[in-house]
Protein backbone atom coordinates (compact mmCIF):
# COMPACT_ATOMS: atom_id res chain seq x y z
CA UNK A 1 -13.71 -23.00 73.72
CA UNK A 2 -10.71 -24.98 75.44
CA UNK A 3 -13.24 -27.37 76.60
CA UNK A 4 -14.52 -27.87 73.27
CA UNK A 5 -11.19 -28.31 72.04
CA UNK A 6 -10.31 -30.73 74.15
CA UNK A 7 -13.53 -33.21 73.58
CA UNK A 8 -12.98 -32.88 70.08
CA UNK A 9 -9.16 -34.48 70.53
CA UNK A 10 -10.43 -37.02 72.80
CA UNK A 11 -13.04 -38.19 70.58
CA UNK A 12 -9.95 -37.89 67.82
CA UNK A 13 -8.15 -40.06 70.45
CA UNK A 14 -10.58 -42.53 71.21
CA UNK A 15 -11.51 -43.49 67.49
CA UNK A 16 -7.64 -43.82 66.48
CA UNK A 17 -7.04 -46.19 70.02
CA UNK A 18 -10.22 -48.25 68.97
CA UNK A 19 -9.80 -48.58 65.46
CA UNK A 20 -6.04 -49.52 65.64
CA UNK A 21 -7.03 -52.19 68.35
CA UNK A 22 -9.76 -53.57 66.14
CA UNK A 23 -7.04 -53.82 62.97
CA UNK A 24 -4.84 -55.67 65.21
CA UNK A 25 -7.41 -58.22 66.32
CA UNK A 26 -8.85 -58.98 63.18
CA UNK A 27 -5.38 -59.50 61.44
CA UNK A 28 -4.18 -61.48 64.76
CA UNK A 29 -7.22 -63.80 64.56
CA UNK A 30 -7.73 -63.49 60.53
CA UNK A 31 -11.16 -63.20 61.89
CA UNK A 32 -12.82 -59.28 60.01
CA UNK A 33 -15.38 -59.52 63.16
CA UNK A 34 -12.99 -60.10 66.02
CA UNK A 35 -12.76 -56.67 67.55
CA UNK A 36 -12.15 -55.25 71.15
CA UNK A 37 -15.62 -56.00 72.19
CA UNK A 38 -16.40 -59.17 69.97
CA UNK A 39 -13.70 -61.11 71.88
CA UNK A 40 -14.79 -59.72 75.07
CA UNK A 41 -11.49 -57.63 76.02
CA UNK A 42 -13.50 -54.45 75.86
CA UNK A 43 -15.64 -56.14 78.92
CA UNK A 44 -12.93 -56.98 80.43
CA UNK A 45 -12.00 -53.38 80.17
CA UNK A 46 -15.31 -52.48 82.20
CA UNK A 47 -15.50 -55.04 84.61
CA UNK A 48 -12.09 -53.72 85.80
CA UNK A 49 -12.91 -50.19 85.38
CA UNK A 50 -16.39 -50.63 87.55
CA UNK A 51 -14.35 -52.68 90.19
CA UNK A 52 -11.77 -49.98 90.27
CA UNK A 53 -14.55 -47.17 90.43
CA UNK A 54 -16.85 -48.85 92.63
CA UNK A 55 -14.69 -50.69 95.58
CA UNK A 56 -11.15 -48.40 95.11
CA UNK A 57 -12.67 -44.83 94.01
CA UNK A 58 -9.28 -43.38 96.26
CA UNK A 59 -6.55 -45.75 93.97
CA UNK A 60 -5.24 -42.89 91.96
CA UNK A 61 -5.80 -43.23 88.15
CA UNK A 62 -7.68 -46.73 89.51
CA UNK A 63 -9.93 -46.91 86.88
CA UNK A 64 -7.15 -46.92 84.04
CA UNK A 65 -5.19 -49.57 85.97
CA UNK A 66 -8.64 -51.41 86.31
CA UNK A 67 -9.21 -51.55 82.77
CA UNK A 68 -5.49 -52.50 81.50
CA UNK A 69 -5.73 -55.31 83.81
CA UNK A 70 -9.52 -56.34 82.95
CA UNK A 71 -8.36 -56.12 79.31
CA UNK A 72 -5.04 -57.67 79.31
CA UNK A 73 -6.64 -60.78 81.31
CA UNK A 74 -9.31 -61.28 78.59
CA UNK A 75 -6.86 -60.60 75.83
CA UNK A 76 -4.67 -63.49 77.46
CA UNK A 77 -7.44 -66.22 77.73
CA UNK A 78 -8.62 -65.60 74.48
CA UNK A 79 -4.92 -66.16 73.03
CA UNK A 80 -4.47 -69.20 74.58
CA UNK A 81 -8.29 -70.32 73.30
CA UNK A 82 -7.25 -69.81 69.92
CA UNK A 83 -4.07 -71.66 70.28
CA UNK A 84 -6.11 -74.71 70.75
CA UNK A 85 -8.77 -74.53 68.23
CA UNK A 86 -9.21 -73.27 64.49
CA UNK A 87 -12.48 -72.20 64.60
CA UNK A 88 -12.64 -68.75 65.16
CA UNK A 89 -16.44 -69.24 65.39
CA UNK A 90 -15.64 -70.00 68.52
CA UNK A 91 -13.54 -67.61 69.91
CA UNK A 92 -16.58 -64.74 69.03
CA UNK A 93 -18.72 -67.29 71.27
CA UNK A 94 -16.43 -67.20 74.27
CA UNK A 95 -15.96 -63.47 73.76
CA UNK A 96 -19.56 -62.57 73.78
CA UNK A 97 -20.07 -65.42 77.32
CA UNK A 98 -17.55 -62.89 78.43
CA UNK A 99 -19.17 -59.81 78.04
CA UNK A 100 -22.30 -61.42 79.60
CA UNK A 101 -20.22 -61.94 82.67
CA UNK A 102 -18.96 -59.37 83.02
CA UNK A 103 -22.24 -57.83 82.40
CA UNK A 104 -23.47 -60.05 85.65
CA UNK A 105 -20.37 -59.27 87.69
CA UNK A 106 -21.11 -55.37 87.18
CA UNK A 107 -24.42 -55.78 88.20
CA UNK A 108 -23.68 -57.62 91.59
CA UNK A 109 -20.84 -55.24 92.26
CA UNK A 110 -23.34 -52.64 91.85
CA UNK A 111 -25.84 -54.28 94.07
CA UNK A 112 -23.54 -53.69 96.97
CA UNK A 113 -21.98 -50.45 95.74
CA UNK A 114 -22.50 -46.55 97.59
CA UNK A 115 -25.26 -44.76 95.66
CA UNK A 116 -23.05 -42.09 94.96
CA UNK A 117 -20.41 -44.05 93.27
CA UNK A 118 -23.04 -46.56 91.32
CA UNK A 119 -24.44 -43.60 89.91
CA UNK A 120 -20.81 -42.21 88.75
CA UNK A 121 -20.25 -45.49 87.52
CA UNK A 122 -23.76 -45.36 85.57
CA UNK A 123 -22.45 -42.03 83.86
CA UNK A 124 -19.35 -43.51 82.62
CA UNK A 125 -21.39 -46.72 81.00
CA UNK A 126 -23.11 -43.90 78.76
CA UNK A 127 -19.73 -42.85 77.09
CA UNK A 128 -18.55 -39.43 77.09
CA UNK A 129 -15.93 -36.95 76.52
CA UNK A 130 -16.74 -34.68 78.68
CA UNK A 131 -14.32 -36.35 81.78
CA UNK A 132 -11.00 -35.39 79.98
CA UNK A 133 -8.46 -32.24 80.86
CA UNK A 134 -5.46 -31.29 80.24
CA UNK A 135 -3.62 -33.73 82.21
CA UNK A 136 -5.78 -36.51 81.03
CA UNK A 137 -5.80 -35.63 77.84
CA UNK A 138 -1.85 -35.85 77.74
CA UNK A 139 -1.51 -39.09 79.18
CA UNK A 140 -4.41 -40.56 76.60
CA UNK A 141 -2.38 -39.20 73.72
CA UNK A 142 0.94 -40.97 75.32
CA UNK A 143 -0.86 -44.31 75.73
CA UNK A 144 -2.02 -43.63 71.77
CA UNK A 145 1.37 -42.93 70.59
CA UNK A 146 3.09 -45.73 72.62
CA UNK A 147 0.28 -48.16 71.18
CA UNK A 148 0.29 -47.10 67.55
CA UNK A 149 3.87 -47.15 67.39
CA UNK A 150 4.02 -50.84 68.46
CA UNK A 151 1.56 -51.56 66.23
CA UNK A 152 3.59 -49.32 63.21
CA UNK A 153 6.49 -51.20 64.01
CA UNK A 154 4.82 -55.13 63.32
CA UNK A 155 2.96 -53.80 59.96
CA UNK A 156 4.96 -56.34 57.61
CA UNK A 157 4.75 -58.74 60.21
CA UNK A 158 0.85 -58.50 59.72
CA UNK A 159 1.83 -58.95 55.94
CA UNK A 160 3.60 -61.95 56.06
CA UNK A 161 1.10 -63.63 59.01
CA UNK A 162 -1.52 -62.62 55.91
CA UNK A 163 -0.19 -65.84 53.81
CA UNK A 164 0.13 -68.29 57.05
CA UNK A 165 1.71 -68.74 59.76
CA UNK A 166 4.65 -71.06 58.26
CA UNK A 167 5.35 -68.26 55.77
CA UNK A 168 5.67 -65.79 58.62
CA UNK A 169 8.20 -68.28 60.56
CA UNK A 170 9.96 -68.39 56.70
CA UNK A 171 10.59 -64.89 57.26
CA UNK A 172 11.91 -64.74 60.37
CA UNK A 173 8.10 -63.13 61.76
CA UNK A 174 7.97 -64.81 65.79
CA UNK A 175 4.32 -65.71 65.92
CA UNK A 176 4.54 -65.50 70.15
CA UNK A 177 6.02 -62.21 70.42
CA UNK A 178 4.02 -60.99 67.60
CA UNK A 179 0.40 -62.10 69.68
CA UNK A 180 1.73 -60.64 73.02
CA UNK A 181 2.78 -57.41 71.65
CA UNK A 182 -0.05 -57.37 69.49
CA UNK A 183 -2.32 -57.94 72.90
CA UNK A 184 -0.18 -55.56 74.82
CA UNK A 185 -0.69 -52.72 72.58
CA UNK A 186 -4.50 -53.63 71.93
CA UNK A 187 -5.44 -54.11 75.40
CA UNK A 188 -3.89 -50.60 76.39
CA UNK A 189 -5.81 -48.81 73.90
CA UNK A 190 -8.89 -50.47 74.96
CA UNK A 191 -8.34 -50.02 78.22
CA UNK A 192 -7.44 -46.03 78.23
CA UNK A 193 -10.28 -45.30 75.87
CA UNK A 194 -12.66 -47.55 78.76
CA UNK A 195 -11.43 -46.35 81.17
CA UNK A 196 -11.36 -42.05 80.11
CA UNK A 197 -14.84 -42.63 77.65
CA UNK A 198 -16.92 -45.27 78.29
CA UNK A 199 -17.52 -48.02 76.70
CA UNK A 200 -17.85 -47.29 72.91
CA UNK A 201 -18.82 -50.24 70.88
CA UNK A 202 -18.82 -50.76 67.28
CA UNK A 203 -15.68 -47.66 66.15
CA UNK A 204 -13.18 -50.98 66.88
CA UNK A 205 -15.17 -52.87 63.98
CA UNK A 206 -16.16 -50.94 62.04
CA UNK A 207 -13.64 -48.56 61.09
CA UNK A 208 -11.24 -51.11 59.83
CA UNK A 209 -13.55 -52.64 57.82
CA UNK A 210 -14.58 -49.30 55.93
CA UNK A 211 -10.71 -48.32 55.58
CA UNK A 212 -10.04 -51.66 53.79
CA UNK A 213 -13.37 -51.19 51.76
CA UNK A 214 -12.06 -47.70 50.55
CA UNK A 215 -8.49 -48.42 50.08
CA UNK A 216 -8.83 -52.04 48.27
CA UNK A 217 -5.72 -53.29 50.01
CA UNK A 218 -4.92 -55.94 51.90
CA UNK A 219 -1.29 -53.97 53.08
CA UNK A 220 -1.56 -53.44 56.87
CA UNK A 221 -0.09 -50.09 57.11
CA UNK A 222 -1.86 -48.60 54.38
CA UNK A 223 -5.64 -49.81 55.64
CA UNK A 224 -4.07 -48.62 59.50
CA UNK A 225 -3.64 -44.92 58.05
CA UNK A 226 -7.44 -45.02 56.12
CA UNK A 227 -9.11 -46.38 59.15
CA UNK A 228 -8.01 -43.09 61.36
CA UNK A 229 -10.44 -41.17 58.30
């Protein structure tokens, strides 16, 4: 029953992580398809995880550090693409080239990887919630609040970025700090959800689309509290 209990809170965990990482990257990049995964952070997420799992299984908590970095990288290079272009077209592109190197780097790690700890790795690539405890559990729902509270606290930022960029400097919004906090927050939710479930595709994307479906507003904080539904 406490098992139960606590698969059903991760999986609780793991939407909210993805689906407020999602929000973020689609109002960051004005871009409703520019999710974790689209933009190639969530591959990030599992290249670093598999290196971490695969050549460091002794690093404690190595395949949460793994991820954070993986993520955080991607998250980085992507910023500074869109700083240079307007297409957003483009930054999907460079995302999905991302995931299929990553894809490729996996796959060579593997070659060269202990059977034992390519097959672990192969278990975790299927998603689950069944690798959670207690302890786990805890620190997952600390990296949630820590995330969702950062992303709480830049809501009317989102607002005013909504209208432009010049009317977000008009109202004293930093565009810089809002991206790197933005990236911060959505690369650590990313990464802890990698790195403790899998790779789950798709909850990142969807959800926030759905939530501002049903709530027919464009307010950040009020399609944020429909897309945990």
């Amino acid at each position: 029953m406490i098992s139960l209990i606590i698969r059903l809170l991760t999986a609780f965990l793991a939407g909210a992580c993805l689906s407020t990482a999602g929000l973020q990257m689609m109002r960051l990049f004005k871009n409703d398809l520019a999710d974790p995964y689209c933009l190639g952070i969530g591959s990030g997420a599992c290249l670093g995880a598999a290196i971490a799992a695969i050549l460091f299984p002794a690093v404690v908590f190595g395949m949460l550090l793994g991820s954070f970095i993986g993520a955080f990288f991607v998250a980085a290079l992507i910023l500074l693409i869109a700083r240079n272009t307007k297409e957003t077209s483009i930054l999907t592109i460079v995302g999905m080239t991302i995931g299929f190197l990553a894809s490729a780097a996996i796959s060579f790690i593997g070659i060269h990887a202990d059977a034992t700890k390519l097959k672990d790795y192969f278990v975790w690539t299927t998603g689950s919630f069944q690798a959670t405890n207690p302890l786990t559990l805890i620190i997952f729902a600390g990296v949630m609040l820590f995330g969702c509270r950062k992303t709480v606290s830049n809501s009317k930022q989102f607002n005013y970025l909504l209208f432009g960029e010049e009317y977000a400097q008009m109202n004293k919004v930093s565009i810089t700090k809002l991206q790197y906090s933005s990236l911060l927050s959505a690369s650590l939710l990313t990464a802890i959800t990698a790195a403790l479930c899998g790779p789950i595709q798709f909850v990142g994307l969807v959800a926030p689309n759905i939530a501002k479906r049903i709530s027919k507003k464009q307010d950040f904080y009020s399609v944020y509290k429909m897309s945990y539904l």
